[in-house]
PDB file of N, CA and C in Angstrom:
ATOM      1  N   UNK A   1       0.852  -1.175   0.000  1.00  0.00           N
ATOM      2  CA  UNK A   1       0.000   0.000   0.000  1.00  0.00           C
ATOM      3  C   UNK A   1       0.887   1.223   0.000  1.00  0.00           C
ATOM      4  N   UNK A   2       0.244   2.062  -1.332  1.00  0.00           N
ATOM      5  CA  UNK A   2       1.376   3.686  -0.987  1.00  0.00           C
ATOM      6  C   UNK A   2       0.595   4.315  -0.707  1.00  0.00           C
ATOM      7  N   UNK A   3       1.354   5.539  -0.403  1.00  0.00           N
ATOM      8  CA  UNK A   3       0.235   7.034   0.613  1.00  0.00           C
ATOM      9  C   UNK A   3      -0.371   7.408  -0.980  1.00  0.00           C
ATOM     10  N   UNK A   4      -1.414   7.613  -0.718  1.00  0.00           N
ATOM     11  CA  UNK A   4      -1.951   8.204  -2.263  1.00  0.00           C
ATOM     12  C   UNK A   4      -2.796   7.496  -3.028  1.00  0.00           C
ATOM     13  N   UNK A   5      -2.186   6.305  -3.464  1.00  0.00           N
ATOM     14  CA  UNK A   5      -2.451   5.035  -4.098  1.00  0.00           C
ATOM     15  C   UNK A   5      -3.937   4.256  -3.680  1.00  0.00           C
ATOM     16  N   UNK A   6      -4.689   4.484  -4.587  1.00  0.00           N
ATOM     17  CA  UNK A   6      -6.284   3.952  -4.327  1.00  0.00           C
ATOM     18  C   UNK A   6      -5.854   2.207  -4.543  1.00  0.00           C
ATOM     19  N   UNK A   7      -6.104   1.971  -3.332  1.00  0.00           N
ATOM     20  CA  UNK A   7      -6.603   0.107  -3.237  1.00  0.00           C
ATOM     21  C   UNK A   7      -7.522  -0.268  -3.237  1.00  0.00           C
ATOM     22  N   UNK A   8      -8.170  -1.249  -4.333  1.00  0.00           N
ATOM     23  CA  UNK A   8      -9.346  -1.029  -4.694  1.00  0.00           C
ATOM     24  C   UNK A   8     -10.113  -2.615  -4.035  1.00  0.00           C
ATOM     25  N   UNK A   9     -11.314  -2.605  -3.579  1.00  0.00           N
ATOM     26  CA  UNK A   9     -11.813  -3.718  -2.943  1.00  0.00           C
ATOM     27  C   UNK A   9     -13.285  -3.871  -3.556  1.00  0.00           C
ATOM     28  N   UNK A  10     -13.427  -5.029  -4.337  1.00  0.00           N
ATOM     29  CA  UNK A  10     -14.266  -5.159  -5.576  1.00  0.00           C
ATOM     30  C   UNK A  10     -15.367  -5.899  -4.789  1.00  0.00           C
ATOM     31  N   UNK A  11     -16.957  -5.842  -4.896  1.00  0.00           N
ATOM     32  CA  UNK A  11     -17.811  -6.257  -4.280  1.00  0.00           C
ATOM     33  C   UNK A  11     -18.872  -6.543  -5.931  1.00  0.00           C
ATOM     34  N   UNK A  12     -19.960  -7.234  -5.382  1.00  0.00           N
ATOM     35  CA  UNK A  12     -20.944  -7.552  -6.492  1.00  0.00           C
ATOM     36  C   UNK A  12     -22.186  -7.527  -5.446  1.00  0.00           C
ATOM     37  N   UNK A  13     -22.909  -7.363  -5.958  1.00  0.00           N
ATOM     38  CA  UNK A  13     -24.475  -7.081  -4.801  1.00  0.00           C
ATOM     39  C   UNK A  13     -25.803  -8.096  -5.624  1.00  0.00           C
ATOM     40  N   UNK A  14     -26.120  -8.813  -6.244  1.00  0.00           N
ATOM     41  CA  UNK A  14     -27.413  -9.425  -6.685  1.00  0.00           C
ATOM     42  C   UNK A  14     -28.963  -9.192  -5.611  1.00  0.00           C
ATOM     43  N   UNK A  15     -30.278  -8.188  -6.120  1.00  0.00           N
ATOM     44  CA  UNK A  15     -30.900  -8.263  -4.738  1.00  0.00           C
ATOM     45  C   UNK A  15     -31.858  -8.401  -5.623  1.00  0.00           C
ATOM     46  N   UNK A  16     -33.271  -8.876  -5.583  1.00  0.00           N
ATOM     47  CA  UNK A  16     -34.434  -8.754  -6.384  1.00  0.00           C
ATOM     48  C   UNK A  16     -35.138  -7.912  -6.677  1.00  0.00           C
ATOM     49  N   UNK A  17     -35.835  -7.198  -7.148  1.00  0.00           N
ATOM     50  CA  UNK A  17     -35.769  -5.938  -8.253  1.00  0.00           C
ATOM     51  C   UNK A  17     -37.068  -5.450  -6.886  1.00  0.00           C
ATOM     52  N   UNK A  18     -38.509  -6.809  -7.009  1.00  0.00           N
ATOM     53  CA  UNK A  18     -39.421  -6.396  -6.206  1.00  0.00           C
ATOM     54  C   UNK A  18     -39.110  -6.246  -4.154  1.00  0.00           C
ATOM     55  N   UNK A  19     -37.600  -6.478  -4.046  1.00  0.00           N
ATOM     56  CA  UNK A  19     -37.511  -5.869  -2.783  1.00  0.00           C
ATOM     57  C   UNK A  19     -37.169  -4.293  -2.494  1.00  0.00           C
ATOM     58  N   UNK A  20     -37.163  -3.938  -3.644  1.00  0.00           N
ATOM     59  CA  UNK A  20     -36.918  -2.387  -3.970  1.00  0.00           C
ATOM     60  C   UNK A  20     -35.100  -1.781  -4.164  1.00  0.00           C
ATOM     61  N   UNK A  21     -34.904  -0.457  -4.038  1.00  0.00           N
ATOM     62  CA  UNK A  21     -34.150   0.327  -4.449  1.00  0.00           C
ATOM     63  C   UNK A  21     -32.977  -0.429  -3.418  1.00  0.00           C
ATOM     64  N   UNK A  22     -31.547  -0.410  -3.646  1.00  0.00           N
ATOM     65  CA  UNK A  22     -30.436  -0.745  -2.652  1.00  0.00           C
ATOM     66  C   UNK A  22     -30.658  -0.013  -1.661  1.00  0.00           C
ATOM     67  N   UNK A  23     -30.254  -0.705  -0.636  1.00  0.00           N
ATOM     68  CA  UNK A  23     -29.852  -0.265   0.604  1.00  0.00           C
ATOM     69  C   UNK A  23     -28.427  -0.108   1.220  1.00  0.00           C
ATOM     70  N   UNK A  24     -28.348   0.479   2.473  1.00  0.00           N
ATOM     71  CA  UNK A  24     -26.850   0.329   2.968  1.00  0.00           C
ATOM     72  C   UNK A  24     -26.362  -1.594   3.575  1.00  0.00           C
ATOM     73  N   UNK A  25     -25.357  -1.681   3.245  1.00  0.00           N
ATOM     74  CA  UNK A  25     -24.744  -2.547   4.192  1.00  0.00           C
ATOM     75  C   UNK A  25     -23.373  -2.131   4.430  1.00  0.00           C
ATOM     76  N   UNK A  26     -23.185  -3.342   5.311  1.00  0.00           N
ATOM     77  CA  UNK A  26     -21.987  -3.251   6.413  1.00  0.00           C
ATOM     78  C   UNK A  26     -20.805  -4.098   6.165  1.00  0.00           C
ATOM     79  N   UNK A  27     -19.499  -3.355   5.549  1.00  0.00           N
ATOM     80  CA  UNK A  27     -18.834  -4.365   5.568  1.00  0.00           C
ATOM     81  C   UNK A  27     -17.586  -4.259   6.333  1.00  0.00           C
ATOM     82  N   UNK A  28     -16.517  -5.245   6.157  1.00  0.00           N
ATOM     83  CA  UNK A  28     -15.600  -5.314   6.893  1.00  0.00           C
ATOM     84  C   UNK A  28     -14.201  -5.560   6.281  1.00  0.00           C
ATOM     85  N   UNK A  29     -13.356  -4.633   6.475  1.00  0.00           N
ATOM     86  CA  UNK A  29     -11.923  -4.622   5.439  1.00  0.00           C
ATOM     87  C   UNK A  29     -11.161  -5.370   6.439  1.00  0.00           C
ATOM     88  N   UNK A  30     -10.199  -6.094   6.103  1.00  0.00           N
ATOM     89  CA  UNK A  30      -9.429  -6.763   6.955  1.00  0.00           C
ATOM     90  C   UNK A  30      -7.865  -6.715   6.172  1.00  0.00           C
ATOM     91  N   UNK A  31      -7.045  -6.800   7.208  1.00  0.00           N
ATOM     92  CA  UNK A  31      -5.595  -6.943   6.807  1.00  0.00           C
ATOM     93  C   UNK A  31      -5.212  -7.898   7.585  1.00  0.00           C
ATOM     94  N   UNK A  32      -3.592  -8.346   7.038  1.00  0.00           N
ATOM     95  CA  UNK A  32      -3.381  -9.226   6.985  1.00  0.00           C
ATOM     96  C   UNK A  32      -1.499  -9.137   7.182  1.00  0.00           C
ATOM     97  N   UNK A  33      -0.769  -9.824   8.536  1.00  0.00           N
ATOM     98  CA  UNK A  33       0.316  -9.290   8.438  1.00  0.00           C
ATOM     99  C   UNK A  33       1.183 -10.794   7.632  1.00  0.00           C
ATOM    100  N   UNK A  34       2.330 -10.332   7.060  1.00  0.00           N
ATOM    101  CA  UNK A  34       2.731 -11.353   6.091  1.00  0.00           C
ATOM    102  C   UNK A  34       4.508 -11.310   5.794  1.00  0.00           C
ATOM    103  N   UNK A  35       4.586 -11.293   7.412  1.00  0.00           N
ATOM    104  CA  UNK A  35       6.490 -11.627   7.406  1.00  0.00           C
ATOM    105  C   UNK A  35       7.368 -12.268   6.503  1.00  0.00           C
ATOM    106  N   UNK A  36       6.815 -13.316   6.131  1.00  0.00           N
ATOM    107  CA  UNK A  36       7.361 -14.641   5.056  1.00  0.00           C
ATOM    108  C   UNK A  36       7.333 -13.979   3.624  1.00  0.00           C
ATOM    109  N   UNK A  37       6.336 -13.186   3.068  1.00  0.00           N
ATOM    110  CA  UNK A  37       6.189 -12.795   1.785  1.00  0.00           C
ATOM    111  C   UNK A  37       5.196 -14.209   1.565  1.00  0.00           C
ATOM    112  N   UNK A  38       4.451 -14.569   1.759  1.00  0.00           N
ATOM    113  CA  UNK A  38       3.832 -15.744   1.050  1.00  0.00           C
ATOM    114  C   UNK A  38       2.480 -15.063   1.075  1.00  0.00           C
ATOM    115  N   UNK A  39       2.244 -14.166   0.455  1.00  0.00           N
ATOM    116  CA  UNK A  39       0.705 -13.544   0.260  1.00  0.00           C
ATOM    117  C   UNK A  39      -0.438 -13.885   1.194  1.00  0.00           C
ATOM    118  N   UNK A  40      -1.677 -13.269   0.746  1.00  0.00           N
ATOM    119  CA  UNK A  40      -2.669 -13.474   2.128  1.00  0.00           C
ATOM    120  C   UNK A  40      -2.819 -14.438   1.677  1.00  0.00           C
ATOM    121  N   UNK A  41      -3.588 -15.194   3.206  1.00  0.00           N
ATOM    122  CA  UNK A  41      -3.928 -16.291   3.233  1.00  0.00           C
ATOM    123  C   UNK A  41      -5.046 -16.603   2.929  1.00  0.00           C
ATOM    124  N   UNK A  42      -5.552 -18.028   2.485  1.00  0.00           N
ATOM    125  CA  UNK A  42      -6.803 -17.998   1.926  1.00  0.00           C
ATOM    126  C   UNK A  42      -7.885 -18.695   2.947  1.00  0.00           C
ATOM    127  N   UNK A  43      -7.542 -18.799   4.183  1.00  0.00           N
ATOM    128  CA  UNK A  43      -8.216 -19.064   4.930  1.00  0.00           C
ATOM    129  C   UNK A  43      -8.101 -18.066   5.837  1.00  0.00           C
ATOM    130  N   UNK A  44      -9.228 -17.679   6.941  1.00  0.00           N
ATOM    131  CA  UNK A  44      -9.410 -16.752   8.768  1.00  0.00           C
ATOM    132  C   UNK A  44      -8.230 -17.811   9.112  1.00  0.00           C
ATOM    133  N   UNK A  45      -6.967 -17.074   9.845  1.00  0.00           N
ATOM    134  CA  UNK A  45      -5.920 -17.716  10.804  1.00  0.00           C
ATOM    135  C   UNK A  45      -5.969 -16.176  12.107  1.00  0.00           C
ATOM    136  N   UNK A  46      -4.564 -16.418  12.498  1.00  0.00           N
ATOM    137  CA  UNK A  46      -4.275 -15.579  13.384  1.00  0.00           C
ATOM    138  C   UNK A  46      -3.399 -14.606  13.068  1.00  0.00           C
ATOM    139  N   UNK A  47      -2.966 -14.254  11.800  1.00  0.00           N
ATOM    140  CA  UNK A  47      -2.640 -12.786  10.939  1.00  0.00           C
ATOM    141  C   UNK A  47      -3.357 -12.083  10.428  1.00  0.00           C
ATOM    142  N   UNK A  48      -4.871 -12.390  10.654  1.00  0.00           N
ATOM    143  CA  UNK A  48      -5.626 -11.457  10.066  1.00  0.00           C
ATOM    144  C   UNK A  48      -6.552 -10.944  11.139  1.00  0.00           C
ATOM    145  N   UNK A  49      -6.554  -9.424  10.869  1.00  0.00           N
ATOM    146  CA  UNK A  49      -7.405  -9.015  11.655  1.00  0.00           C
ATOM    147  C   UNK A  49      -8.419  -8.058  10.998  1.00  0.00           C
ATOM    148  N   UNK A  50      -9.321  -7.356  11.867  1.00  0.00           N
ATOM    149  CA  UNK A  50     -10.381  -6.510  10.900  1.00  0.00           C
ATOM    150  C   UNK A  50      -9.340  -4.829  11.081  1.00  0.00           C
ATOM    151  N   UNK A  51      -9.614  -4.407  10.091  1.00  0.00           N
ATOM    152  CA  UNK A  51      -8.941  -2.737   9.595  1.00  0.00           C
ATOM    153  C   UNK A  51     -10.061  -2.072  10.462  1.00  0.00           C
ATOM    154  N   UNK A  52     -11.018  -1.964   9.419  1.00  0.00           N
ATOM    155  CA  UNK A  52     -12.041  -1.052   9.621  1.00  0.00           C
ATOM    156  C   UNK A  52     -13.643  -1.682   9.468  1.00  0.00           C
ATOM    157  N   UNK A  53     -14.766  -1.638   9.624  1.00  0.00           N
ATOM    158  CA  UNK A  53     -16.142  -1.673   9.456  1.00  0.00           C
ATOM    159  C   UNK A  53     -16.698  -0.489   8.886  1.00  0.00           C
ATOM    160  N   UNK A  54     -17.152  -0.679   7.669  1.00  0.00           N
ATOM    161  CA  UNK A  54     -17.955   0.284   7.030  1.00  0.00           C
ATOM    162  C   UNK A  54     -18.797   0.113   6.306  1.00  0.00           C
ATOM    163  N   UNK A  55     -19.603   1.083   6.437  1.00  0.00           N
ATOM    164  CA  UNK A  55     -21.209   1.324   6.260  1.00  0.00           C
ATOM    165  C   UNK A  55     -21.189   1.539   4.612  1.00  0.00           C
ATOM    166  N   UNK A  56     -21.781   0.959   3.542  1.00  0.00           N
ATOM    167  CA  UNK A  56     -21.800   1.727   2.483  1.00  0.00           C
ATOM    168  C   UNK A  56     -23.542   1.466   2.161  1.00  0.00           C
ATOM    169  N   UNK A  57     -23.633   2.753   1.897  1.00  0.00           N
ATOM    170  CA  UNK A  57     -24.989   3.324   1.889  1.00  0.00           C
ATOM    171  C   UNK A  57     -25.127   3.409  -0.085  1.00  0.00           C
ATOM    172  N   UNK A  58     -25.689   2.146  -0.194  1.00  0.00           N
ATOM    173  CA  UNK A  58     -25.637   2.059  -1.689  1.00  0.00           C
ATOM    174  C   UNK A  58     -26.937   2.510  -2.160  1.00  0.00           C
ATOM    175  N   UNK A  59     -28.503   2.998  -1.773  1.00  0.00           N
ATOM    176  CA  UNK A  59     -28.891   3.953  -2.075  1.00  0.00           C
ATOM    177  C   UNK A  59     -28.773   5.012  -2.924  1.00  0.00           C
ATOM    178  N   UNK A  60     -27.607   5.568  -2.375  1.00  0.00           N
ATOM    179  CA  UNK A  60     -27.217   6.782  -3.263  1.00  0.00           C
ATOM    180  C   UNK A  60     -26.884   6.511  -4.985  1.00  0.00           C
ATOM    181  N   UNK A  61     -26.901   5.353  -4.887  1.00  0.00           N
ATOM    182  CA  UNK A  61     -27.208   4.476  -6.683  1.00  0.00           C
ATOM    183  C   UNK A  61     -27.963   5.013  -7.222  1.00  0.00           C
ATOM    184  N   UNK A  62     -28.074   5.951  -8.386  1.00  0.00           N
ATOM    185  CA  UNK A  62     -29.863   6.073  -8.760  1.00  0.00           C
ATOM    186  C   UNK A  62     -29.910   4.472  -9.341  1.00  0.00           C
ATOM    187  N   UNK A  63     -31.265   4.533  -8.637  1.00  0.00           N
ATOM    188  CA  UNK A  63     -31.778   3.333  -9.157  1.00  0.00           C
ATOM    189  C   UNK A  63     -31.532   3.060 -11.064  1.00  0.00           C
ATOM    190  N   UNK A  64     -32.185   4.175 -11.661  1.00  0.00           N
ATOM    191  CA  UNK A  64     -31.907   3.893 -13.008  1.00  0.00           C
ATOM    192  C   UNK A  64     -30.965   3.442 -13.500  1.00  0.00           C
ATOM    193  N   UNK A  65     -29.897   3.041 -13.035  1.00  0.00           N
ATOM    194  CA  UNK A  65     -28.599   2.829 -13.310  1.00  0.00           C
ATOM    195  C   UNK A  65     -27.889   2.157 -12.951  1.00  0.00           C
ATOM    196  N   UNK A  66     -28.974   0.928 -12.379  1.00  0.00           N
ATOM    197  CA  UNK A  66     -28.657  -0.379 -11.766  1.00  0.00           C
ATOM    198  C   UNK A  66     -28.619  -1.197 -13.098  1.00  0.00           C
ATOM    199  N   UNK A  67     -28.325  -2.475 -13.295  1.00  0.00           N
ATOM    200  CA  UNK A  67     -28.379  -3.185 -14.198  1.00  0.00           C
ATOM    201  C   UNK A  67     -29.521  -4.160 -13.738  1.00  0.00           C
ATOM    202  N   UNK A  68     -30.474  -4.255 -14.520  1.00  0.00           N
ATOM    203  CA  UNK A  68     -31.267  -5.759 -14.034  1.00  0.00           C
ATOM    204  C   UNK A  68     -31.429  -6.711 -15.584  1.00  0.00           C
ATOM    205  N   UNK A  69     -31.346  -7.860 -14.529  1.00  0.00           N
ATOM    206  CA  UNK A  69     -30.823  -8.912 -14.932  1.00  0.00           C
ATOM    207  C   UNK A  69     -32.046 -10.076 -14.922  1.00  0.00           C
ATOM    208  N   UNK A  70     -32.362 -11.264 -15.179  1.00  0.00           N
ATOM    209  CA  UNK A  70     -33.239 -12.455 -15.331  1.00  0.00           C
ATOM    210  C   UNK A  70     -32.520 -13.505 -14.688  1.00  0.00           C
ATOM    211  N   UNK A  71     -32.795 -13.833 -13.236  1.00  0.00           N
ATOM    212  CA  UNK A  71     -32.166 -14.817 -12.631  1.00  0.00           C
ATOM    213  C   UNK A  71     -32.532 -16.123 -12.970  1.00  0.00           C
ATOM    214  N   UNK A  72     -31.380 -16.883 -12.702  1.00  0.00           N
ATOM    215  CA  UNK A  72     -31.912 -18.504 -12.765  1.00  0.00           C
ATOM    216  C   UNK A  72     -33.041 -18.706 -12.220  1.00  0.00           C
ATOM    217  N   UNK A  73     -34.059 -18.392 -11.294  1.00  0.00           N
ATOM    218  CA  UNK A  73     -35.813 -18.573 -11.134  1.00  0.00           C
ATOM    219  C   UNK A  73     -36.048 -17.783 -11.885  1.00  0.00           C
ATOM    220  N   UNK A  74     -36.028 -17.245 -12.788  1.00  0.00           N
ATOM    221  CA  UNK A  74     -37.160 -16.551 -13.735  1.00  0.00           C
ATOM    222  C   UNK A  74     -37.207 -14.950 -13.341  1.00  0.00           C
ATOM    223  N   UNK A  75     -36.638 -14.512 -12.009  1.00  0.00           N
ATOM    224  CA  UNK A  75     -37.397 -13.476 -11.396  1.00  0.00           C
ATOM    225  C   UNK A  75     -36.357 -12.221 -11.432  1.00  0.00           C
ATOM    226  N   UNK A  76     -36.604 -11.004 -11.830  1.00  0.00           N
ATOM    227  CA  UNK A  76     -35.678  -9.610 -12.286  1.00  0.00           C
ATOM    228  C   UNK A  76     -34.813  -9.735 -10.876  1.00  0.00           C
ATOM    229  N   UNK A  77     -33.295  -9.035 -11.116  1.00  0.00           N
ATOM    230  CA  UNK A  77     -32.784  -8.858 -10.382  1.00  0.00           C
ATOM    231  C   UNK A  77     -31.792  -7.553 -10.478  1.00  0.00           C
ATOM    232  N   UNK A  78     -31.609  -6.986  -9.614  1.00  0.00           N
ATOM    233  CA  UNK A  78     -30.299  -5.551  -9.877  1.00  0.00           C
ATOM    234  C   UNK A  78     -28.903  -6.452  -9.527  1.00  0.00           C
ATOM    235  N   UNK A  79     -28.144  -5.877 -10.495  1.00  0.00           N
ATOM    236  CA  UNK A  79     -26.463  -6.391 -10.461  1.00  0.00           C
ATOM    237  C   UNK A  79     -25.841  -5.185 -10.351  1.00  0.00           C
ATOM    238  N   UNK A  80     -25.250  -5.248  -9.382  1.00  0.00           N
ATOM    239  CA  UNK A  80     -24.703  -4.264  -8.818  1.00  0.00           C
ATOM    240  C   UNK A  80     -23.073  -4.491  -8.678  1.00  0.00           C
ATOM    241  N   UNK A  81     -21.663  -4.036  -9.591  1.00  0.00           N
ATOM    242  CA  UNK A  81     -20.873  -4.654  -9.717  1.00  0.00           C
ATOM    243  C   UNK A  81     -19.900  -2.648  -9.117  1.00  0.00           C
ATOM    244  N   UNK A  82     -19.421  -3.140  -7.744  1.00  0.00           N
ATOM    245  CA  UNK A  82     -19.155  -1.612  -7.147  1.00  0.00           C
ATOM    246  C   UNK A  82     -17.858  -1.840  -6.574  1.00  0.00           C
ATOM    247  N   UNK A  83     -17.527  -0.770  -6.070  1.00  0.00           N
ATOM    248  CA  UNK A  83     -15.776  -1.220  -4.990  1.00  0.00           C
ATOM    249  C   UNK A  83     -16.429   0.037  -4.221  1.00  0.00           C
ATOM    250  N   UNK A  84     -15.231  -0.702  -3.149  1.00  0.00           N
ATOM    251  CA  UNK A  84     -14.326   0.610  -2.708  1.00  0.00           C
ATOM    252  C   UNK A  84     -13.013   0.758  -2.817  1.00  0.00           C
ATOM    253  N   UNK A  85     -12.435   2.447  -2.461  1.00  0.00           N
ATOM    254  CA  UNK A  85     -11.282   2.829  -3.029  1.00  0.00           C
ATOM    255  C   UNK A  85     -10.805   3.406  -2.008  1.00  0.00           C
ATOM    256  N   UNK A  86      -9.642   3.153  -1.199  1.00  0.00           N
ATOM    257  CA  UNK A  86      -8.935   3.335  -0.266  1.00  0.00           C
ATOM    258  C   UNK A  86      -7.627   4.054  -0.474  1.00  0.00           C
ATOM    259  N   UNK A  87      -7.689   5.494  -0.105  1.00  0.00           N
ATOM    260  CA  UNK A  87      -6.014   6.074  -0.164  1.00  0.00           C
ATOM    261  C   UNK A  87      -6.315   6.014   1.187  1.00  0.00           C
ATOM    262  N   UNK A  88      -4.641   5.567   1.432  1.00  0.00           N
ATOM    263  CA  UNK A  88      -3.751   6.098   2.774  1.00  0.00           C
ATOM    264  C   UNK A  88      -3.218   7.574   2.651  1.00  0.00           C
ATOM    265  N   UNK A  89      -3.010   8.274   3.788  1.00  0.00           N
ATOM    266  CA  UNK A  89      -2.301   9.533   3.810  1.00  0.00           C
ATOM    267  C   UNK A  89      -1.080   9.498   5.253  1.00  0.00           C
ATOM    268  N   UNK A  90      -0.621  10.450   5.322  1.00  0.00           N
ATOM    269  CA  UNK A  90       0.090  10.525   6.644  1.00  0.00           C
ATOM    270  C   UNK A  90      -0.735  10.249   7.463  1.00  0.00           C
ATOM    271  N   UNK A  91      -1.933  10.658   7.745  1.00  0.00           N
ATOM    272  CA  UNK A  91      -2.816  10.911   9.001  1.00  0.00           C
ATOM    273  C   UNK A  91      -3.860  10.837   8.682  1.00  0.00           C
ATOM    274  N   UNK A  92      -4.358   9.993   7.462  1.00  0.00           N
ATOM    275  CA  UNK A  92      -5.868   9.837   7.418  1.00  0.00           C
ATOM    276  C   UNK A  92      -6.020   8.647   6.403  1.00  0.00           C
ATOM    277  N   UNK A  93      -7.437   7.812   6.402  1.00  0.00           N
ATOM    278  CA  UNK A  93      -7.757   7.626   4.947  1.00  0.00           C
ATOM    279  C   UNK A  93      -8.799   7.618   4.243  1.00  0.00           C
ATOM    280  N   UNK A  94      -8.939   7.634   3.132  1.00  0.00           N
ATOM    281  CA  UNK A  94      -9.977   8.393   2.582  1.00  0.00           C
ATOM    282  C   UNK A  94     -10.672   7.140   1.994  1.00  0.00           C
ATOM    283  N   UNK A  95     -12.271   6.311   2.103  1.00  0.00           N
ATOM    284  CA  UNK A  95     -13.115   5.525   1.451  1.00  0.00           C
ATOM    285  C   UNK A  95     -13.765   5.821   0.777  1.00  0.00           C
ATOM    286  N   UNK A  96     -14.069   5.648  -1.094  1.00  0.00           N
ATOM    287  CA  UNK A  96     -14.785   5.812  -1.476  1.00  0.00           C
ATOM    288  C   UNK A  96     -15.455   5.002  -2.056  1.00  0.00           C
ATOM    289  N   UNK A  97     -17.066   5.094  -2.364  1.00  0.00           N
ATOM    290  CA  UNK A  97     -17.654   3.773  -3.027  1.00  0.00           C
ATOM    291  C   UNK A  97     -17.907   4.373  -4.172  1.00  0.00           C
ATOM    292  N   UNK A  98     -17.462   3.605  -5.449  1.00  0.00           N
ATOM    293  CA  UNK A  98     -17.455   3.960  -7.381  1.00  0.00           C
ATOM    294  C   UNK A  98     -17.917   2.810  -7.363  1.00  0.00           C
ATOM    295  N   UNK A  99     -18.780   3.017  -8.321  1.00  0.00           N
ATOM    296  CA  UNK A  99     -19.769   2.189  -9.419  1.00  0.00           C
ATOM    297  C   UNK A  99     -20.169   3.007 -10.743  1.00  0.00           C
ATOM    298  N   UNK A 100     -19.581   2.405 -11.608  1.00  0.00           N
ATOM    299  CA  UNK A 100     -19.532   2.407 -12.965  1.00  0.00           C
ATOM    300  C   UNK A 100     -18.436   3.726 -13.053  1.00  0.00           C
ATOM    301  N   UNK A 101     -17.160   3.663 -12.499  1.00  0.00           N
ATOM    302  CA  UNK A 101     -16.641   4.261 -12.733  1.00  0.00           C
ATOM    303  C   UNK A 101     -16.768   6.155 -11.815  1.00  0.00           C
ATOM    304  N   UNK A 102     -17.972   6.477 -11.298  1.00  0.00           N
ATOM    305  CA  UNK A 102     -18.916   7.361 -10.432  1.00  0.00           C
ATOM    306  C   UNK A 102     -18.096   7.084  -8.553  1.00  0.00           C
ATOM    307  N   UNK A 103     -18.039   8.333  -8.398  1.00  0.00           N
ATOM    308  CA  UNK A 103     -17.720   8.505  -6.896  1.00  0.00           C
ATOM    309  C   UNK A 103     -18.604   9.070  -6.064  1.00  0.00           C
ATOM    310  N   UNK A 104     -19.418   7.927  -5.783  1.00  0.00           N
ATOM    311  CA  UNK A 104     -20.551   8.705  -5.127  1.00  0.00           C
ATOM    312  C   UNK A 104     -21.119   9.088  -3.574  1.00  0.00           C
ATOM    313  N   UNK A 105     -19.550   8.412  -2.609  1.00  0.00           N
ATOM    314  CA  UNK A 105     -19.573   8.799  -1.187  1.00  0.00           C
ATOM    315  C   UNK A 105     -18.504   8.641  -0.667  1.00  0.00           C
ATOM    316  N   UNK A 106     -17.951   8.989   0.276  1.00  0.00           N
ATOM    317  CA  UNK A 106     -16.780   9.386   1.047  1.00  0.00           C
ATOM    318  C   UNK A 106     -16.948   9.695   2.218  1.00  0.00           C
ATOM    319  N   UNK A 107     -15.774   8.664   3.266  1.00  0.00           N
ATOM    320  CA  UNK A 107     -15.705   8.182   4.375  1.00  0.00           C
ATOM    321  C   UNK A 107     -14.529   8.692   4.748  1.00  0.00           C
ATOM    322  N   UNK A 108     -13.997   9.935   5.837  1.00  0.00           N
ATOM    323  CA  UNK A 108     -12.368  10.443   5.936  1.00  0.00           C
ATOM    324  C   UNK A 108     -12.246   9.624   7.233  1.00  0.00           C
ATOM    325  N   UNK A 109     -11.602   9.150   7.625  1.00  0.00           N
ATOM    326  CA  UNK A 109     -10.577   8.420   8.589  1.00  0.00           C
ATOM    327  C   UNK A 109      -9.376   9.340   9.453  1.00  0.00           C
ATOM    328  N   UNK A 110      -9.402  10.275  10.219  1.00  0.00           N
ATOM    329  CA  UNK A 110      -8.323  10.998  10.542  1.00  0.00           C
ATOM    330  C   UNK A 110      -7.588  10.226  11.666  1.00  0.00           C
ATOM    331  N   UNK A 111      -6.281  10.272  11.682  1.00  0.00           N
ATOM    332  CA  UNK A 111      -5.688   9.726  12.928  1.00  0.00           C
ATOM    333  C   UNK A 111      -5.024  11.049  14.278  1.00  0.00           C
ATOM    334  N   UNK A 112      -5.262  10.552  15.375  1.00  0.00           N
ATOM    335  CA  UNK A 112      -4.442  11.510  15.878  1.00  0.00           C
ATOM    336  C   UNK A 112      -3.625  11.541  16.694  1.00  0.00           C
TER     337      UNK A 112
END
């Protein structure tokens, strides 16, 4: 990770069209410490811990601009293919949630 440098954390959302417009959920960034160089691990051990918990309030989607889709039952669905984008700074970091390329909320992190 560099100071500056957006790290990007890729999510997909599938919800059914008749439960209505997105909502917020809650997720959870986790790191991972990695002395050896042998990349993260692909299982929960005892080098990983949670970073941060955050709220992304996917709402702010206009709906129009969801993709819907025809699920394997037959029944409409929104595909929702979004990240978030993480700079580090000296003393802060900055979350944002983009979908389709769109920055449509921001989370500052200050340290002190």
């Amino acid at each position: 990770v560099k100071e500056q440098e957006p790290t990007k954390f890729n999510y997909c959302l599938h919800q059914l069209v008749k439960d209505g417009p997105l909502k917020a959920i809650t997720l959870t960034i986790q790191a991972c410490t990695d002395p050896h160089g042998t990349g993260a691990p692909v299982y929960l051990n005892s080098s990983i811990t949670d970073l941060v918990k955050l709220t992304a309030d996917l709402s702010c989607i206009p709906e129009k601009s969801l993709e819907q889709r025809k699920g394997a039952d037959g029944r409409p669905y929104y595909y929702a293919d979004w990240h978030i984008e993480m700079r580090n700074y000296s003393a802060s970091t900055l979350y944002d949630l983009v979908y389709k390329g769109v920055h449509y909320a921001s989370v500052k992190a200050e340290y002190v």
